[in-house]
C-alpha atoms as a PDB file:
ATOM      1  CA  UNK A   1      17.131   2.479   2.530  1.00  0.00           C
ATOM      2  CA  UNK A   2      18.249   2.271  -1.415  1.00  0.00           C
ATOM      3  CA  UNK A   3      18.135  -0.467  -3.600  1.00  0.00           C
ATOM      4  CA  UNK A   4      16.002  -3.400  -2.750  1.00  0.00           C
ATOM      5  CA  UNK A   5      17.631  -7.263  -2.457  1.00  0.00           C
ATOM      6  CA  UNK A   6      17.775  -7.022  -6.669  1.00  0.00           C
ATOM      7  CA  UNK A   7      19.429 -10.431  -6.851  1.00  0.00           C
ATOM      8  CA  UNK A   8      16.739 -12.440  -4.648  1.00  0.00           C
ATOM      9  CA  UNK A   9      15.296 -15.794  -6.226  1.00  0.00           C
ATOM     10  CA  UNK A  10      11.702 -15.897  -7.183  1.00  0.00           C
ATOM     11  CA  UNK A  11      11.670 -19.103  -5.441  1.00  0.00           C
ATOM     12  CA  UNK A  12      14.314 -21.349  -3.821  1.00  0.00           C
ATOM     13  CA  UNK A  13      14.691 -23.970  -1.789  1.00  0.00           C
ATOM     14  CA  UNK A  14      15.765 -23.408   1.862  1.00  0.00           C
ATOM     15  CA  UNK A  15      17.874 -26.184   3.439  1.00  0.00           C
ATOM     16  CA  UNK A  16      17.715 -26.984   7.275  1.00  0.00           C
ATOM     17  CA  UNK A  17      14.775 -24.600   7.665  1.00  0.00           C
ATOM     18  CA  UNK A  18      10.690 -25.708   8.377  1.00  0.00           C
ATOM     19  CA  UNK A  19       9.966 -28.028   5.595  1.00  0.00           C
ATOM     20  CA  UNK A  20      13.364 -28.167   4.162  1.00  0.00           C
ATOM     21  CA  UNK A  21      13.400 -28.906   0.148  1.00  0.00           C
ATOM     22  CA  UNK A  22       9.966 -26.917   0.305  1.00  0.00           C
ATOM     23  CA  UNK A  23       9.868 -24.290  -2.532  1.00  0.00           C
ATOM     24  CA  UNK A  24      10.377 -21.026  -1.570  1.00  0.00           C
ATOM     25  CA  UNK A  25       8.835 -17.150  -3.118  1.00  0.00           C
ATOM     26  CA  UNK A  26      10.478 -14.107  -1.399  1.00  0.00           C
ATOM     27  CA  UNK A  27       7.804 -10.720  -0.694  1.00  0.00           C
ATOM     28  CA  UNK A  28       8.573  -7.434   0.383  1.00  0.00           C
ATOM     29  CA  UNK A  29       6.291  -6.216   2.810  1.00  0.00           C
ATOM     30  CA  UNK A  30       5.078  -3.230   3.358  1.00  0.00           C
ATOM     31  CA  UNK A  31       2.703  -1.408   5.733  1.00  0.00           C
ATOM     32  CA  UNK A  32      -0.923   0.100   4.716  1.00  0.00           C
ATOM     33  CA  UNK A  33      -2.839   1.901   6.979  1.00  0.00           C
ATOM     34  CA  UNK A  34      -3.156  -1.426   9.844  1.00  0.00           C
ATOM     35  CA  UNK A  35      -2.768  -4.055   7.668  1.00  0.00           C
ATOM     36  CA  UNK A  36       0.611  -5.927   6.161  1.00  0.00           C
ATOM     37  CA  UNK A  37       0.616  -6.274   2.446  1.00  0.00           C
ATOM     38  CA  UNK A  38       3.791  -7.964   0.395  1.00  0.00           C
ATOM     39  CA  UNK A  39       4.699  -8.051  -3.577  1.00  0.00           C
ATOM     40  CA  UNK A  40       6.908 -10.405  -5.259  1.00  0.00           C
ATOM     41  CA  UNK A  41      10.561  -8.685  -4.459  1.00  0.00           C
ATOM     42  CA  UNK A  42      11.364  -9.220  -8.073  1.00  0.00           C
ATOM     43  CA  UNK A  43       9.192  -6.403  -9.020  1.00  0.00           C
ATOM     44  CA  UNK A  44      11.082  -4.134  -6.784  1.00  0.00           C
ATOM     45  CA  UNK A  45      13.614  -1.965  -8.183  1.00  0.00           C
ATOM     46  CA  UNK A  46      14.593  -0.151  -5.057  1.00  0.00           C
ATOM     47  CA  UNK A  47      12.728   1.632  -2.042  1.00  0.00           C
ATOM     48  CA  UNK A  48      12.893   5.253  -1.740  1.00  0.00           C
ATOM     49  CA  UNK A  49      12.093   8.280   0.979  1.00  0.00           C
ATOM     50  CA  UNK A  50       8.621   9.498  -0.221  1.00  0.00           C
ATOM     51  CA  UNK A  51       9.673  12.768  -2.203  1.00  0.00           C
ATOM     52  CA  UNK A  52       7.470  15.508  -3.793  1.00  0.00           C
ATOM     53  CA  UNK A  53       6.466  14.630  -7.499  1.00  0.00           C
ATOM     54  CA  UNK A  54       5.330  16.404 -10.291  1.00  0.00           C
ATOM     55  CA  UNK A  55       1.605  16.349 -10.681  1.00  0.00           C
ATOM     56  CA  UNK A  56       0.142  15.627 -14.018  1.00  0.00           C
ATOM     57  CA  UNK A  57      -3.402  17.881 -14.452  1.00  0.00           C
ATOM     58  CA  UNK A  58      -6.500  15.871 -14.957  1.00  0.00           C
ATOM     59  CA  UNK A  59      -5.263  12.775 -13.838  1.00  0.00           C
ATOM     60  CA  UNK A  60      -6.672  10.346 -11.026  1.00  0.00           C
ATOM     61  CA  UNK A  61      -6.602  10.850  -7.871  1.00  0.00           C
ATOM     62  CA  UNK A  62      -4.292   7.430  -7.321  1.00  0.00           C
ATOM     63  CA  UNK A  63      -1.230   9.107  -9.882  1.00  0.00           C
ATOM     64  CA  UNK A  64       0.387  11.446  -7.447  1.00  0.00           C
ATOM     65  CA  UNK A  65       2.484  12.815 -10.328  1.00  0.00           C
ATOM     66  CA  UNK A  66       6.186  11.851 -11.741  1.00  0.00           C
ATOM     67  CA  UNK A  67       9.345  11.937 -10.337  1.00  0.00           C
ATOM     68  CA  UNK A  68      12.798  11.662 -12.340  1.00  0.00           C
ATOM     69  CA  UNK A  69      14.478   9.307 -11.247  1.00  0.00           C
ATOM     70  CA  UNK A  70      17.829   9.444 -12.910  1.00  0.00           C
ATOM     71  CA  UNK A  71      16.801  10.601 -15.631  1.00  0.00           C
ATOM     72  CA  UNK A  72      13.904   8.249 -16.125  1.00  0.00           C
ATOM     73  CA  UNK A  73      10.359   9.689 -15.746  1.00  0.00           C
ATOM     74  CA  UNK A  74       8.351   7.906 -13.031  1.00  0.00           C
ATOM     75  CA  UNK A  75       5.100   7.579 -12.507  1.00  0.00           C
ATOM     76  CA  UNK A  76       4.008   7.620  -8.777  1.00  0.00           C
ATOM     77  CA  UNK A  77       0.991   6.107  -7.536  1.00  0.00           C
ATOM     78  CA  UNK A  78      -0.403   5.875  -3.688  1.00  0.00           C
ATOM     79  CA  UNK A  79      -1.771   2.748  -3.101  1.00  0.00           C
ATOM     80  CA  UNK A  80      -3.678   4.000  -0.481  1.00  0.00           C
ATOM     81  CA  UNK A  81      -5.726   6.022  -2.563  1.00  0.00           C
ATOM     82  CA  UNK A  82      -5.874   2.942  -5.386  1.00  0.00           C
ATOM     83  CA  UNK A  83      -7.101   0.748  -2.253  1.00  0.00           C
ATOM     84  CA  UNK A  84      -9.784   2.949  -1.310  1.00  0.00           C
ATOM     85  CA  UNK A  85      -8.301   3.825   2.117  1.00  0.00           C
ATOM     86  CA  UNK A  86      -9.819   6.604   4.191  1.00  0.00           C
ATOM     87  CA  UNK A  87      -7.165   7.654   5.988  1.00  0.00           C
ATOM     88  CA  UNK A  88      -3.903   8.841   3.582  1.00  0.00           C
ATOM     89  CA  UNK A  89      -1.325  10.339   5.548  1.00  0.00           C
ATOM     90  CA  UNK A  90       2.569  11.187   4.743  1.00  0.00           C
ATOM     91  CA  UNK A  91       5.081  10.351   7.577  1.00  0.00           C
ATOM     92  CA  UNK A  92       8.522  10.246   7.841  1.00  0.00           C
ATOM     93  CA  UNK A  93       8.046   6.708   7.400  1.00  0.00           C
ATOM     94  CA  UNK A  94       6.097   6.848   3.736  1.00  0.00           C
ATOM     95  CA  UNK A  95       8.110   5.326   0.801  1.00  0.00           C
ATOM     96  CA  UNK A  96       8.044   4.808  -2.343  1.00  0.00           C
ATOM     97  CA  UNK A  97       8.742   1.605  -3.484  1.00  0.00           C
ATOM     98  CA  UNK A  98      10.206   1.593  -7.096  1.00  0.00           C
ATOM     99  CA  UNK A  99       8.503  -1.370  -8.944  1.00  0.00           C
ATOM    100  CA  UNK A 100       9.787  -3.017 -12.509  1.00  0.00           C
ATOM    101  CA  UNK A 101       6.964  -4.595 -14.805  1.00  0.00           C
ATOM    102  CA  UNK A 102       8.803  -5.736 -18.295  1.00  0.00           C
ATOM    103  CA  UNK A 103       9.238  -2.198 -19.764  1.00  0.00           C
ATOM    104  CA  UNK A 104       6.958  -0.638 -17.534  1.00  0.00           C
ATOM    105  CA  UNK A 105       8.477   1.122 -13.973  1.00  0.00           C
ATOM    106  CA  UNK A 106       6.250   2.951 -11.490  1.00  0.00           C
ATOM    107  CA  UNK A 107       6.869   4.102  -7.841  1.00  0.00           C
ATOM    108  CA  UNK A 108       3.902   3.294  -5.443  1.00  0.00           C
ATOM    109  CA  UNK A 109       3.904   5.165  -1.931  1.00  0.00           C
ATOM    110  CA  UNK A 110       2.791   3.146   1.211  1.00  0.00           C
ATOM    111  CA  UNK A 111       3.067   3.762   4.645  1.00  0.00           C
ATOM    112  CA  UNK A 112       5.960   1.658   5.625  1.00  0.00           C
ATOM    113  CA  UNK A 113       8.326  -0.840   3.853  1.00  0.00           C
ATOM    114  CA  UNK A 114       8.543  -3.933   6.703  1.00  0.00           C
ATOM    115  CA  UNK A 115      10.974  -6.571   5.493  1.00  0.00           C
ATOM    116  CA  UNK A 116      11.518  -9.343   2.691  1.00  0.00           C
ATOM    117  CA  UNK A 117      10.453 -12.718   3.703  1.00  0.00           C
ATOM    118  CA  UNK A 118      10.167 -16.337   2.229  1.00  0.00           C
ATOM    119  CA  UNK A 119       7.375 -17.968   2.300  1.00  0.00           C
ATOM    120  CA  UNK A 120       6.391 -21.628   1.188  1.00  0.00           C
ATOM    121  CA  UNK A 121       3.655 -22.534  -1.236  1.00  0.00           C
ATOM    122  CA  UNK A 122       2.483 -24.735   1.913  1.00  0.00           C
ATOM    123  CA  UNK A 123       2.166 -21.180   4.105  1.00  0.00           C
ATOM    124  CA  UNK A 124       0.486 -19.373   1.218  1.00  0.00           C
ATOM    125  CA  UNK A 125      -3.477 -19.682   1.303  1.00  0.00           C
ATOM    126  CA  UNK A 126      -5.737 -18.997  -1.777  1.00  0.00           C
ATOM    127  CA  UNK A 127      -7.791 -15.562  -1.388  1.00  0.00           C
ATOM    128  CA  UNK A 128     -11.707 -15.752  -0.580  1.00  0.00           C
ATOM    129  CA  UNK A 129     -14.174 -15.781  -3.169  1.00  0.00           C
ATOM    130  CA  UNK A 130     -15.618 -12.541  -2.654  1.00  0.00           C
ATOM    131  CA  UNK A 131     -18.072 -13.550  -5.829  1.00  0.00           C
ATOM    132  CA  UNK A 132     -17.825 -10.344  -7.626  1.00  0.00           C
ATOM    133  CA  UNK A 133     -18.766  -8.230  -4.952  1.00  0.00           C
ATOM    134  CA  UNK A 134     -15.630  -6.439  -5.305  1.00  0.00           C
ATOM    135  CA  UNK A 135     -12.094  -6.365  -7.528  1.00  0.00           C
ATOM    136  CA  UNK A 136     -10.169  -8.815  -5.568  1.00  0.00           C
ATOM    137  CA  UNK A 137      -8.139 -10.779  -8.627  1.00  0.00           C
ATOM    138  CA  UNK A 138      -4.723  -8.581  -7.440  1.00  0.00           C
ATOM    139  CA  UNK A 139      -4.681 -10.556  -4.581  1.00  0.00           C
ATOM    140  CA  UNK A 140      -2.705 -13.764  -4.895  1.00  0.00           C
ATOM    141  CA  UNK A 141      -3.165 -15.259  -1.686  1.00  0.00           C
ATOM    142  CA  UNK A 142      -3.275 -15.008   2.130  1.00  0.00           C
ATOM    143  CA  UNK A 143      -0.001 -15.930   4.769  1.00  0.00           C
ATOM    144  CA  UNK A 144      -0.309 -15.933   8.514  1.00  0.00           C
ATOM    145  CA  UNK A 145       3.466 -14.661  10.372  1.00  0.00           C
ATOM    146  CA  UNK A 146       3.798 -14.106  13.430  1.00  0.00           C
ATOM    147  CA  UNK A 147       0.073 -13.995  14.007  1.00  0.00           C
ATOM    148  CA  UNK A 148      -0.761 -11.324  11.551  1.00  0.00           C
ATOM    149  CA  UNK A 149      -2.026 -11.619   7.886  1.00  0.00           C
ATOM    150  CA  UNK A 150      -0.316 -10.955   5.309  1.00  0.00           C
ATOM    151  CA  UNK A 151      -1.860 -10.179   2.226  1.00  0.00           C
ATOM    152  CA  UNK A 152       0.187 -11.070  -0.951  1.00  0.00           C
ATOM    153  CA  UNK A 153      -0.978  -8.689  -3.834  1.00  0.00           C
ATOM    154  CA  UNK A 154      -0.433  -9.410  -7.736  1.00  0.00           C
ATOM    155  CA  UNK A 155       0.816  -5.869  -8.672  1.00  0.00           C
ATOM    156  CA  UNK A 156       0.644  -6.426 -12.503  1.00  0.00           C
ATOM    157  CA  UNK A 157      -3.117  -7.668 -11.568  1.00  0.00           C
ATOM    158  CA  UNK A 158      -3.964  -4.524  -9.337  1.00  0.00           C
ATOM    159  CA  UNK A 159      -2.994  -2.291 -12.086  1.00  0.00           C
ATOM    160  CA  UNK A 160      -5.558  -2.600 -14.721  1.00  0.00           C
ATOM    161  CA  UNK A 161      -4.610  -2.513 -18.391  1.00  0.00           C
ATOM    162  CA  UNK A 162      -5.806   1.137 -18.088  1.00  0.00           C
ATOM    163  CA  UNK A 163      -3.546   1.826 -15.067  1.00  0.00           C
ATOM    164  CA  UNK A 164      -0.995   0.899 -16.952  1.00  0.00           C
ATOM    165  CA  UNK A 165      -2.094   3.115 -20.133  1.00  0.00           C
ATOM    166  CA  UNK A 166      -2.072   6.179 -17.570  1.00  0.00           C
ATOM    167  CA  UNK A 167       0.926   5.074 -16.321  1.00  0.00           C
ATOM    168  CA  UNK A 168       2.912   4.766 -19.973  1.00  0.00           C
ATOM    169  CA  UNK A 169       1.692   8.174 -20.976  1.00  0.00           C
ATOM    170  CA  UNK A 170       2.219   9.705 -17.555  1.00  0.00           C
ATOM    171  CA  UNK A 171       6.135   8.715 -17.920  1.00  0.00           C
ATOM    172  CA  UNK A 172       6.405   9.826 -21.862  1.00  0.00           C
END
């Protein structure tokens, strides 16, 4: 699986579908660990196979390395490890999905890539107030399909400004 639905909408309307007219946002989803997780699909670049990288000494734990990627240096992060997950395995199944911020372009491995679906503002619910306890602003809201939660993350929110310092200096 190469290059991710580049020309999607950020939002359209869907005609002749559940609440017609509605406005419409499009997510990739992906797999971590149990749980189904989805970004904004016009972050994503493209999805790759999960390849070895280049490791960068003294970095943390979360920056696997770089990759070049045509001749573009690539920082690669696991978002398992950024999450705090346990369990971080590598599959046949773990990808990389290539992810465009402005100027800024970083791969992040997860377990799985699932599909791209539209959801409606009406299907999207606001996060929990989890008062502090824990960084939670990446997460933009909550969607139920097909009986399962989705959670819909802000990926510009869940890397930090720092993240993104590593992340500029790990690809120059």
């Amino acid at each position: 699986m190469t290059q991710a639905a580049a020309t999607a909408a950020p939002s359209t309307p869907t005609a002749g579908a559940p609440g017609a007219g509605a406005e419409r946002s499009e997510f990739l989803t992906f797999a971590l660990g149990d749980e189904l997780y989805g970004i904004e699909i016009l972050k994503v670049q493209e999805i790759r196979g999960y390849e070895q990288v280049t490791t960068i000494p003294n970095s943390p734990a979360f920056l696997k390395g770089v990759i070049n990627l045509r001749g573009t240096i690539v920082p690669i992060i696991d978002l398992r490890i950024k999450l705090n997950f346990e369990k971080v395995e590598y599959t046949k199944f773990t990808v990389v999905i290539i992810i465009n911020i402005g100027a800024r372009v970083f791969g992040a491995v997860v377990d799985s890539v699932s599909e791209v679906m539209a959801l409606t503002r009406e299907q999207i619910r606001p996060a929990p107030d989890f008062s502090g306890s824990f960084e939670a602003q990446y997460l933009m809201g909550l969607a139920t399909v097909d009986g399962r939660t989705l959670i819909l993350m802000d990926i510009e929110k869940l890397m930090s400004g720092s993240d993104l310092g590593l992340i500029d200096k790990a690809a120059h």
